[in-house]
C-alpha atoms as a PDB file:
ATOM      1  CA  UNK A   1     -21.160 -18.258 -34.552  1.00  0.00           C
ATOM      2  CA  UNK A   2     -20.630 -15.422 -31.910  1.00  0.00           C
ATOM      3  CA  UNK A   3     -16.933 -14.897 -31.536  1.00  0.00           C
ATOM      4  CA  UNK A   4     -16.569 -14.017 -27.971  1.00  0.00           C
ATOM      5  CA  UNK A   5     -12.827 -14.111 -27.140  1.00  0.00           C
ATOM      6  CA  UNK A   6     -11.146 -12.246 -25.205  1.00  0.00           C
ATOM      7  CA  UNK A   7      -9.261  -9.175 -26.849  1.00  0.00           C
ATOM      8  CA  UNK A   8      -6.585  -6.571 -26.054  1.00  0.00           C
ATOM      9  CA  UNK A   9      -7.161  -4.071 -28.583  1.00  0.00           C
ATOM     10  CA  UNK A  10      -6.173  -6.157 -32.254  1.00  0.00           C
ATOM     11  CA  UNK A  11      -4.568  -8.374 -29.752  1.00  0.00           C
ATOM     12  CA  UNK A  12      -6.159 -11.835 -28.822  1.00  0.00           C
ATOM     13  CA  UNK A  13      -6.106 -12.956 -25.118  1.00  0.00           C
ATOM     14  CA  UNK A  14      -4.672 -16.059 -24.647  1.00  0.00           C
ATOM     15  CA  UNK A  15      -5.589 -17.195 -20.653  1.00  0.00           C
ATOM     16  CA  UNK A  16      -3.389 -19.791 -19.544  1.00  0.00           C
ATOM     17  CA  UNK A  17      -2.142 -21.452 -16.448  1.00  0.00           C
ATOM     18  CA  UNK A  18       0.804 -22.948 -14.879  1.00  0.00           C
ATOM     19  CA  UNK A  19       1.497 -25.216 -11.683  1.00  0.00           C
ATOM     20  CA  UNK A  20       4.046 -22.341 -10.246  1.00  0.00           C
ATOM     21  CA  UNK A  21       6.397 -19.555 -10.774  1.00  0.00           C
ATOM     22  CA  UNK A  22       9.806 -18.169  -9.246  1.00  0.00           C
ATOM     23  CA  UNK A  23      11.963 -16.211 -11.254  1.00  0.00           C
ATOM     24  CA  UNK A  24      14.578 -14.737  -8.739  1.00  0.00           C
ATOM     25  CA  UNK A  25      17.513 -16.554 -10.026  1.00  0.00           C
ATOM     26  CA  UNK A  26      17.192 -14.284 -13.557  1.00  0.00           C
ATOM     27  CA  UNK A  27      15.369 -11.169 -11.906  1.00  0.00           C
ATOM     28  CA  UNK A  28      16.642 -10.574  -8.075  1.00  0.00           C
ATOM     29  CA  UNK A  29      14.441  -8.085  -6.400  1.00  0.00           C
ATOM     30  CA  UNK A  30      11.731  -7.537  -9.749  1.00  0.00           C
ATOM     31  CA  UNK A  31      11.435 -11.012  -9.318  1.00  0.00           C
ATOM     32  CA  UNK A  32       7.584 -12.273 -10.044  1.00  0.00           C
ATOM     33  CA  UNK A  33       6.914 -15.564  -7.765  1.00  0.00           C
ATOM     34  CA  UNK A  34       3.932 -17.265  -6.769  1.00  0.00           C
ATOM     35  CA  UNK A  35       3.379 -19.210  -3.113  1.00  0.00           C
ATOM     36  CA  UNK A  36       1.234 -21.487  -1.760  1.00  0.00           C
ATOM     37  CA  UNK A  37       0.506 -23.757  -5.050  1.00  0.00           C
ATOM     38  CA  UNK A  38      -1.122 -27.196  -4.726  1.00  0.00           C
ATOM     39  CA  UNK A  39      -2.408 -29.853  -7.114  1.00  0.00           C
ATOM     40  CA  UNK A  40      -6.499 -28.893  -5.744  1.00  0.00           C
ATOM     41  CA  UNK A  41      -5.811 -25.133  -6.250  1.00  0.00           C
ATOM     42  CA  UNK A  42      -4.139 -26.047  -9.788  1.00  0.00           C
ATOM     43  CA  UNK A  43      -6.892 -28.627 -11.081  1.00  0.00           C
ATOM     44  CA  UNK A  44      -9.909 -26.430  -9.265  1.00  0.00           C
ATOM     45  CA  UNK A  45      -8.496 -23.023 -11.735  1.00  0.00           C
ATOM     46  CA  UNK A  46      -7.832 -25.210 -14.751  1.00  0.00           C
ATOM     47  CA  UNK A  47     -11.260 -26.437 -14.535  1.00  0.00           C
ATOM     48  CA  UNK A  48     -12.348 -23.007 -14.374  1.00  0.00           C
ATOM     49  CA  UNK A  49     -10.044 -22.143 -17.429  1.00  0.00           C
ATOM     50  CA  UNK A  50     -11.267 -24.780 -19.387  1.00  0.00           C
ATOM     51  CA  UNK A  51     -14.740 -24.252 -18.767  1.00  0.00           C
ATOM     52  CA  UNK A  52     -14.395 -20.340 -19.465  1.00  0.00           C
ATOM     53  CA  UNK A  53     -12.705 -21.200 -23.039  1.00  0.00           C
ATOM     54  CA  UNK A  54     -15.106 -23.326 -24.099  1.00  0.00           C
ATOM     55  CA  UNK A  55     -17.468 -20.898 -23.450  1.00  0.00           C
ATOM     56  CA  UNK A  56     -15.446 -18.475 -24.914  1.00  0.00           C
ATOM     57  CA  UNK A  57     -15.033 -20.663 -28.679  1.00  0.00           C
ATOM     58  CA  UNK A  58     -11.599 -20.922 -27.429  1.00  0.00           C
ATOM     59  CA  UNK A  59     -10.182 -24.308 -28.908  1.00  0.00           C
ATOM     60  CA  UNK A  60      -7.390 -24.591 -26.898  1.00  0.00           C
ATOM     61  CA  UNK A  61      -6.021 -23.872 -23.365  1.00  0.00           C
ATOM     62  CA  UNK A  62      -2.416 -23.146 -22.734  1.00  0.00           C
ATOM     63  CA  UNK A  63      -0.490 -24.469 -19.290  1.00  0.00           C
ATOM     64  CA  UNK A  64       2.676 -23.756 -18.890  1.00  0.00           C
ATOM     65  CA  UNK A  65       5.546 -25.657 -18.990  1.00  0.00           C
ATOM     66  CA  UNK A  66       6.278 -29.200 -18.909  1.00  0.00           C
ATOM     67  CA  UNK A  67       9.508 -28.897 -17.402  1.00  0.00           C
ATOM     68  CA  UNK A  68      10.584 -25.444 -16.131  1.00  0.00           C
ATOM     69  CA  UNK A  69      12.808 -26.389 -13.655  1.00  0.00           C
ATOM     70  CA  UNK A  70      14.676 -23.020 -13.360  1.00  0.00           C
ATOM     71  CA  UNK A  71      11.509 -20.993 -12.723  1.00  0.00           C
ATOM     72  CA  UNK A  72       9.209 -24.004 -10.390  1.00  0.00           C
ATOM     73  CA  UNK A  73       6.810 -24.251 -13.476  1.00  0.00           C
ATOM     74  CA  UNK A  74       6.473 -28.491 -13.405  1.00  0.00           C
ATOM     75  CA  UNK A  75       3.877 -30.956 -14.865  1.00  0.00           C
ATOM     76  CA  UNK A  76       6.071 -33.809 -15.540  1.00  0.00           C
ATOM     77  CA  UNK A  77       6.755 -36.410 -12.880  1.00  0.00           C
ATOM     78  CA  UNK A  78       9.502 -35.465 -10.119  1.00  0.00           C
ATOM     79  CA  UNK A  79      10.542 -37.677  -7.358  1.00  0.00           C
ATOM     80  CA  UNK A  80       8.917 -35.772  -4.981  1.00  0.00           C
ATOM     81  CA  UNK A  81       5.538 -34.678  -6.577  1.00  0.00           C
ATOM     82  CA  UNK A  82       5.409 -37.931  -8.735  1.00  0.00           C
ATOM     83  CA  UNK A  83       2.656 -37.452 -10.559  1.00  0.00           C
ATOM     84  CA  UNK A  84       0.513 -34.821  -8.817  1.00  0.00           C
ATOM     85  CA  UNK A  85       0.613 -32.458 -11.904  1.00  0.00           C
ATOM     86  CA  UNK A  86      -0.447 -34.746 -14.423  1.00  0.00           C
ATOM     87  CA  UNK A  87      -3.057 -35.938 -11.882  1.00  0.00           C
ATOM     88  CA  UNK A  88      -4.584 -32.352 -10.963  1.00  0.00           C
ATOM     89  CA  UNK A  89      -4.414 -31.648 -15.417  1.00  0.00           C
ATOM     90  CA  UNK A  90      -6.707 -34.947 -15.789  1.00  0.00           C
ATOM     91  CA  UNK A  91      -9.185 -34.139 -13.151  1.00  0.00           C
ATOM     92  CA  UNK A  92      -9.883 -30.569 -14.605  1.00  0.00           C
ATOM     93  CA  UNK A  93     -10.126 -32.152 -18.063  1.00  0.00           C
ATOM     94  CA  UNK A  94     -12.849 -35.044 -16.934  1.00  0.00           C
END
């Protein structure tokens, strides 16, 4: 089988994905932070990402984190997003 994954010299590329990201409260001004994240824009690009590593022989697609509270990265149910997430990770994976 044709191996084509993605690779970074001897290095593998892993392509993941995650809901959000803000990490001013550890960097300050060299601070990386993401804006404007919803659960269509999440579930449209993890479809995507999916897709692209299956095509790829990739057996497994990374999304981080489950619970990254200091830096916005979210999946599991909050009060306010209940389960939006969790929805958004089903309908890319149906």
């Amino acid at each position: 089988m044709l191996n084509k994954q993605r690779t970074y010299g001897t290095r593998q590329i892993v392509r993941s994905a995650f809901t959000n990201f803000d990490n001013s409260p550890r960097k300050g001004t060299r601070a990386f932070i993401t804006q404007g994240a919803s659960y269509t824009k999440f579930a449209d690009y993890l479809t995507q990402l999916i897709h692209s590593n299956r095509q790829d022989y990739m057996d497994f697609t990374v999304i981080n984190a489950w619970n990254e509270w200091g830096e916005g990265a979210i999946l599991e149910p909050t009060e306010s997003d209940q389960y939006g997430w969790l929805q958004a990770v089903k309908d890319a994976v149906q």
